[in-house]
Protein backbone atom coordinates (compact mmCIF):
# COMPACT_ATOMS: atom_id res chain seq x y z
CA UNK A 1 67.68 114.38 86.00
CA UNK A 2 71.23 114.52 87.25
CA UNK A 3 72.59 111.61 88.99
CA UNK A 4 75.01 111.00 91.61
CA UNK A 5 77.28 108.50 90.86
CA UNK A 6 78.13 107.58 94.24
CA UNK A 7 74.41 106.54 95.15
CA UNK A 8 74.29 104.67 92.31
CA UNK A 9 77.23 102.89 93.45
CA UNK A 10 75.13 102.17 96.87
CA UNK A 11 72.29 101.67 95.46
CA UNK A 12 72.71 98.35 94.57
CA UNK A 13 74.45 97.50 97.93
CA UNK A 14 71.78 94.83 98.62
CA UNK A 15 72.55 92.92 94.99
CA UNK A 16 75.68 90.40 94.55
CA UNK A 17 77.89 92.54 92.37
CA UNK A 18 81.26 91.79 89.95
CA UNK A 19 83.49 93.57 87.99
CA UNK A 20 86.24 91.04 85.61
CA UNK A 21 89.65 92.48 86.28
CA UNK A 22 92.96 91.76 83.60
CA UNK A 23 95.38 91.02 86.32
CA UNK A 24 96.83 87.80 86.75
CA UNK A 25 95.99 86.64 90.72
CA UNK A 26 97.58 84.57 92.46
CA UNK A 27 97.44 82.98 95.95
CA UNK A 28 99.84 80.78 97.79
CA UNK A 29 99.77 77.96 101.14
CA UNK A 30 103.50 77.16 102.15
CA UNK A 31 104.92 79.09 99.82
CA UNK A 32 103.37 77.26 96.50
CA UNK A 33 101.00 78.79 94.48
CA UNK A 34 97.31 77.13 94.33
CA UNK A 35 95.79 80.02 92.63
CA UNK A 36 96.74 80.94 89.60
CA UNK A 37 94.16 83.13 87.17
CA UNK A 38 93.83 85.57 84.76
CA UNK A 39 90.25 85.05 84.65
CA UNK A 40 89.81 86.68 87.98
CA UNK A 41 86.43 88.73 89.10
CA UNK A 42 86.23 91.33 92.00
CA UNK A 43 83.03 90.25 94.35
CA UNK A 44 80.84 92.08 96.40
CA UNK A 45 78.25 89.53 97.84
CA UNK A 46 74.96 91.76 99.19
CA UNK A 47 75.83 94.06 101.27
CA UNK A 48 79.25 94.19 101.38
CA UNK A 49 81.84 97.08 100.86
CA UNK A 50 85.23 95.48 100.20
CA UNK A 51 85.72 93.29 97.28
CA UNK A 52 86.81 89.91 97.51
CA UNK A 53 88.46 87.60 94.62
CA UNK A 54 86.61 85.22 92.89
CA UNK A 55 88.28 82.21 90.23
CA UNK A 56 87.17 79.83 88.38
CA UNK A 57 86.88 76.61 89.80
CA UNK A 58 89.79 74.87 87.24
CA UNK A 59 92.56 77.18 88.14
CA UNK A 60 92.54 76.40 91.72
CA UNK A 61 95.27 73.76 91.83
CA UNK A 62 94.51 72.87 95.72
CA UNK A 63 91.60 69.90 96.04
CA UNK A 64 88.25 71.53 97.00
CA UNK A 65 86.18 69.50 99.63
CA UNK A 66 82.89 70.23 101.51
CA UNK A 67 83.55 72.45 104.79
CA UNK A 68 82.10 70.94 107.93
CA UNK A 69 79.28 73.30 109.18
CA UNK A 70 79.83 75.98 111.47
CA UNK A 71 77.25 76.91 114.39
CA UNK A 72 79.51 80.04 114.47
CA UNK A 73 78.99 81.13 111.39
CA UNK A 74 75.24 80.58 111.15
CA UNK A 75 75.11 82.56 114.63
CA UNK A 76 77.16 85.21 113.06
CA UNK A 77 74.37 85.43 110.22
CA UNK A 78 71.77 85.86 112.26
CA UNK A 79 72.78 88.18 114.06
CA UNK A 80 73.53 90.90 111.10
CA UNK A 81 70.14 92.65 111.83
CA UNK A 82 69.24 95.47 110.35
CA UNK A 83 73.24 96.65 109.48
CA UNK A 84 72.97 98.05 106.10
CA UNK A 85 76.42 97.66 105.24
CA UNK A 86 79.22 94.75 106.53
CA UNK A 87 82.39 95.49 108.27
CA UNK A 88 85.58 93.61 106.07
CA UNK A 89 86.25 90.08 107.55
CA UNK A 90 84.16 87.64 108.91
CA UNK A 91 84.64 85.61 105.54
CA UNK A 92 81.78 82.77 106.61
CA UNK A 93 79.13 85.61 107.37
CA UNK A 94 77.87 85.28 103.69
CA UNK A 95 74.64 86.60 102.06
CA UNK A 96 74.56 85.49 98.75
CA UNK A 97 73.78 81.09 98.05
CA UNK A 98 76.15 79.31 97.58
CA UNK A 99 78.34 76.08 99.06
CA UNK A 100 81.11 76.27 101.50
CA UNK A 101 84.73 74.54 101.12
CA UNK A 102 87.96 74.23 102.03
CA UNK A 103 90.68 74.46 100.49
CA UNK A 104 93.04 71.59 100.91
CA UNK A 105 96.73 71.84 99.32
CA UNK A 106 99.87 70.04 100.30
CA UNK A 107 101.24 72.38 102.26
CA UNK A 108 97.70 72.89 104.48
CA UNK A 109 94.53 72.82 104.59
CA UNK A 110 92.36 76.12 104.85
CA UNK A 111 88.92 75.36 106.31
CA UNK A 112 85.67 77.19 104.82
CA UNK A 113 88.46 79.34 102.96
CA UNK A 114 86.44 79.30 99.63
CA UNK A 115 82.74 79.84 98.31
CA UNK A 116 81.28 77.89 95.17
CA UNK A 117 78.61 80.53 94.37
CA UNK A 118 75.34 79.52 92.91
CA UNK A 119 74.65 82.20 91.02
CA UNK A 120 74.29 81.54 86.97
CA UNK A 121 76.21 84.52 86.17
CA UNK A 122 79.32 83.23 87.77
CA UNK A 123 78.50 79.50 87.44
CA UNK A 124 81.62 77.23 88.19
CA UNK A 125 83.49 80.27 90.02
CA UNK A 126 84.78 80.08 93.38
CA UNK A 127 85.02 83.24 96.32
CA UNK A 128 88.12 83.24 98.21
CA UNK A 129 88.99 84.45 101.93
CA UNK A 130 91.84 86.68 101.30
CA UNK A 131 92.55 86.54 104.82
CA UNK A 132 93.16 82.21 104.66
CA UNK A 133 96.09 82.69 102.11
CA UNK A 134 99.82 82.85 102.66
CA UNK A 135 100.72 85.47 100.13
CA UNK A 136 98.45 87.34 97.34
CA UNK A 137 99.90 88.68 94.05
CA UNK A 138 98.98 91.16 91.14
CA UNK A 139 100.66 90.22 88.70
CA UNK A 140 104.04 90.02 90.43
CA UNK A 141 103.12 92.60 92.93
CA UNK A 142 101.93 91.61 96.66
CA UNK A 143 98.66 93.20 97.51
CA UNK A 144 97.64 93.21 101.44
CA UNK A 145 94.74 93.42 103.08
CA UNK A 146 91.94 93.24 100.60
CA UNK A 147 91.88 93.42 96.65
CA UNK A 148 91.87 96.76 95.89
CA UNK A 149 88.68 98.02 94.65
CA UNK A 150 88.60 99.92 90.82
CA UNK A 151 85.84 102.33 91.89
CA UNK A 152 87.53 103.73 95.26
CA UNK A 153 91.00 105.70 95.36
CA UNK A 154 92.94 107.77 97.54
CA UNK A 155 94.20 111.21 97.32
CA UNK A 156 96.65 113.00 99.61
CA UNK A 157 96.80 117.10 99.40
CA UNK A 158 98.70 119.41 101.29
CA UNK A 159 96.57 122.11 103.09
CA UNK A 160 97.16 125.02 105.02
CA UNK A 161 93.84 124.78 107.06
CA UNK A 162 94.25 124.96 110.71
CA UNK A 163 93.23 122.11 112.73
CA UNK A 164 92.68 121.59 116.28
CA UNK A 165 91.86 118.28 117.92
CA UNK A 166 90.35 117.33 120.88
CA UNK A 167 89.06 114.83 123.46
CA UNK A 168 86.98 115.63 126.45
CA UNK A 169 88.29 118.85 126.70
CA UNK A 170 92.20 118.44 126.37
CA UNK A 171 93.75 119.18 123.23
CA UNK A 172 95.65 116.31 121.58
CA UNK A 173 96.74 117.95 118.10
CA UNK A 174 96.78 121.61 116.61
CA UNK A 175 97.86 122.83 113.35
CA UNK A 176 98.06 124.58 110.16
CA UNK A 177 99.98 122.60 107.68
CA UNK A 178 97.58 119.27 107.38
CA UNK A 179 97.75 117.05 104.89
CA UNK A 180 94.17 115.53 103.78
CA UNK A 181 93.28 112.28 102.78
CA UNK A 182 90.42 111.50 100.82
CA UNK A 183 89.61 108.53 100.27
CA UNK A 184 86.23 107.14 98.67
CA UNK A 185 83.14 106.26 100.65
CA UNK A 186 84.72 107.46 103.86
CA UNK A 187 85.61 110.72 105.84
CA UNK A 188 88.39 112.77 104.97
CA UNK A 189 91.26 112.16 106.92
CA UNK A 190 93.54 115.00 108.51
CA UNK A 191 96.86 114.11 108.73
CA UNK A 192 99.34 116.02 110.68
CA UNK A 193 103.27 116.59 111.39
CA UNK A 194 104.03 114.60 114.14
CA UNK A 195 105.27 117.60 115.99
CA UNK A 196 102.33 119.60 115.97
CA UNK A 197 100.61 116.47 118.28
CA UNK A 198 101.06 116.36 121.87
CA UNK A 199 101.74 112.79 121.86
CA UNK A 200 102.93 112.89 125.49
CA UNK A 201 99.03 113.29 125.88
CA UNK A 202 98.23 110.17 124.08
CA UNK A 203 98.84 106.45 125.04
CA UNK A 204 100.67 103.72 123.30
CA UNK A 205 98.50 101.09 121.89
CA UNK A 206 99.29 97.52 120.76
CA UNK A 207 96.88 97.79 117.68
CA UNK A 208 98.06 96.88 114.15
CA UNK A 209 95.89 97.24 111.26
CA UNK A 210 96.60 97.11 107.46
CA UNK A 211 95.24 99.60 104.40
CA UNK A 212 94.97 97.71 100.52
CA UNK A 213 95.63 101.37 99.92
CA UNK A 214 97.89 103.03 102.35
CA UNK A 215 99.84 99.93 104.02
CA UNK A 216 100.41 98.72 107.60
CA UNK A 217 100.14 100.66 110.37
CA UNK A 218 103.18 101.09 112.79
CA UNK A 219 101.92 102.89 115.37
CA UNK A 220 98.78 103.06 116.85
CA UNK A 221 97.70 105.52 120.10
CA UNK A 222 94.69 105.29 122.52
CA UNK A 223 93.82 107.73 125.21
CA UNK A 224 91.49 107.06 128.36
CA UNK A 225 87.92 107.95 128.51
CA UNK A 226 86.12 109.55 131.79
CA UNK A 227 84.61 105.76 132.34
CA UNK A 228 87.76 104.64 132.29
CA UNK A 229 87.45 102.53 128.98
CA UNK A 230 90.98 103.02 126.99
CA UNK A 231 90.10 103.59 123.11
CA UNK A 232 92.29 103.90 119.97
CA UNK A 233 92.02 107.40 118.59
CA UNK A 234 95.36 108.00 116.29
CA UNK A 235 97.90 106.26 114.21
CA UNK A 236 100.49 106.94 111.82
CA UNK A 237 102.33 104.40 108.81
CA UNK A 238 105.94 104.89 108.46
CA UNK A 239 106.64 103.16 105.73
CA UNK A 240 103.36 103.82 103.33
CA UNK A 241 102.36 102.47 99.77
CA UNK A 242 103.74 104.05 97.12
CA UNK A 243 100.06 106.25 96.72
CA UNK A 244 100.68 107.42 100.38
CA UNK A 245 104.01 108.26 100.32
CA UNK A 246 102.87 111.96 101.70
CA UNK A 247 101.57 110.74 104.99
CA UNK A 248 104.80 109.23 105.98
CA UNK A 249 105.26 109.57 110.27
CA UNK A 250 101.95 111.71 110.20
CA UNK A 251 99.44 111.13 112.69
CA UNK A 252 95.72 110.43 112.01
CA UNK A 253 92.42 110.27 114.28
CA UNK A 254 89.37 108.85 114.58
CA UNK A 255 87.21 111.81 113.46
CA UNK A 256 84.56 109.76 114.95
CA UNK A 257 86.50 109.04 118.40
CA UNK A 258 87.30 112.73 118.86
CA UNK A 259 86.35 116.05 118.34
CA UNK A 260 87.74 118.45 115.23
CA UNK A 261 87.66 121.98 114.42
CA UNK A 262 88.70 122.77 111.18
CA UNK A 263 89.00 126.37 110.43
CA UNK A 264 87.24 127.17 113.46
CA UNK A 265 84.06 125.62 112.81
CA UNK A 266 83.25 122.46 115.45
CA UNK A 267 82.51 119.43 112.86
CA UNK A 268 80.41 116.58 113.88
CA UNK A 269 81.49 112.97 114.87
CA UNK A 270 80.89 111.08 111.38
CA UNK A 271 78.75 107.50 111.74
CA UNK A 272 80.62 104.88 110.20
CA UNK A 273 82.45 101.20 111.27
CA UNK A 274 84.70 102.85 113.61
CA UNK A 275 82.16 105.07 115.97
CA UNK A 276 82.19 103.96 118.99
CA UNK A 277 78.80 103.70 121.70
């Protein structure tokens, strides 16, 4: 029986999954480093999507204490539900056992900002909240954002499909020299020449987000909804990682926020993190 290798991936979404990575890691407060590993593992805990690091215990140079207990965090725990899959963030929302601690160095102290886990596999090894450190390195290279995952890529292509996007009726984008962006697990994404959208249609928005893969965002744009509620829809990175160097200044949408006809055929809204109700 032939198998599809991205359900396998999913299928063991619910389990607490690692994969041991060469790289040296390392993670600084104030500039000094108080991570510093070659022994590093990429962690999903159960149902999570984006990887976090995990080190041993030793090659934390930063004093590890017992975090103080958060009624916000246990709140946020409860109230996952029935989601099948977790957004990135919300480091304390965890779903695995394990202990709480922060992460106390000279030059700060970073509360809850790592996880002893109690599972045997990775007995004496410590999760970290990417998000509570100053600076992460590969090697000698800074990553952003999250670790980058070895089972999910990008790739840009140039395409000569014609496009047309809209929202509520008015036409925010057409054209015929896209450039797609797949990436795993998640829609493809059309990019397009920033002259071929009608950005006078669109609305500046204050929003900043950051890609492991693609970089930070410099632009973000929103447009107005017949309730009145104002909702991102597009952005564009000017100055991409080196494996998005082909979307430079293009703009992107929320396939999910708007609606898309590619080639002439009407595609439906994909479900995923960024839908909105």
């Amino acid at each position: 029986m032939a198998i599809e290798l991205g359900g396998v991936l999913f299928g063991q979404l619910q389990g607490l999954r690692f994969q041991p990575t060469p790289k040296r890691i390392r993670a600084t407060v104030g500039g000094d480093a108080v991570v510093d590993t070659t022994r590093a593992v990429l962690l999903w805990e159960p149902r999570r999507i984006v990887p976090a690091y995990a080190v041993p215990a030793e090659d934390i140079t930063a004093e590890l204490v017992p975090a103080p207990a958060s009624a916000e965090a246990a709140a946020a725990l409860d109230g996952l539900g029935k989601r099948r899959v977790l957004s990135p963030g919300h480091f304390r929302t965890h779903t695995t056992k394990g202990e709480e601690l922060t992460v106390r160095a000279p030059a700060g102290e970073r509360e809850a900002a790592a996880f002893r886990l109690a599972d045997p596999d990775l007995e004496d090894y410590v999760e970290l909240d990417f998000d509570a450190f100053d600076q992460w390195l590969e090697e000698d290279e800074p990553i952003i954002s999250h670790p980058r995952d070895p089972f999910h890529r990008i790739d840009v292509r140039r395409s000569s499909r014609s496009v047309l996007v809209e929202h509520e009726g008015t036409v925010l984008a057409e054209s015929t020299r896209p450039r797609l962006l797949f990436e795993t697990h998640l829609p493809v994404r059309t990019y397009l020449p920033r002259e071929d959208v009608h950005i006078d249609r669109l609305l500046p928005s204050e929003t900043t987000t950051a890609c492991a893969y693609k970089g930070q965002t410099t632009s973000y744009w929103a447009v107005e909804r017949a309730d009145g509620r104002r909702v991102d829809v597009a952005w564009s990175y000017e100055h991409p990682l080196p494996d998005a160097v082909e979307i430079t200044a293009m703009v992107a949408f929320f396939d999910e926020r708007v609606d898309v006809v590619l080639d002439g055929v009407r595609r439906p809204r994909p479900v995923t993190p960024w839908s909105l109700p």
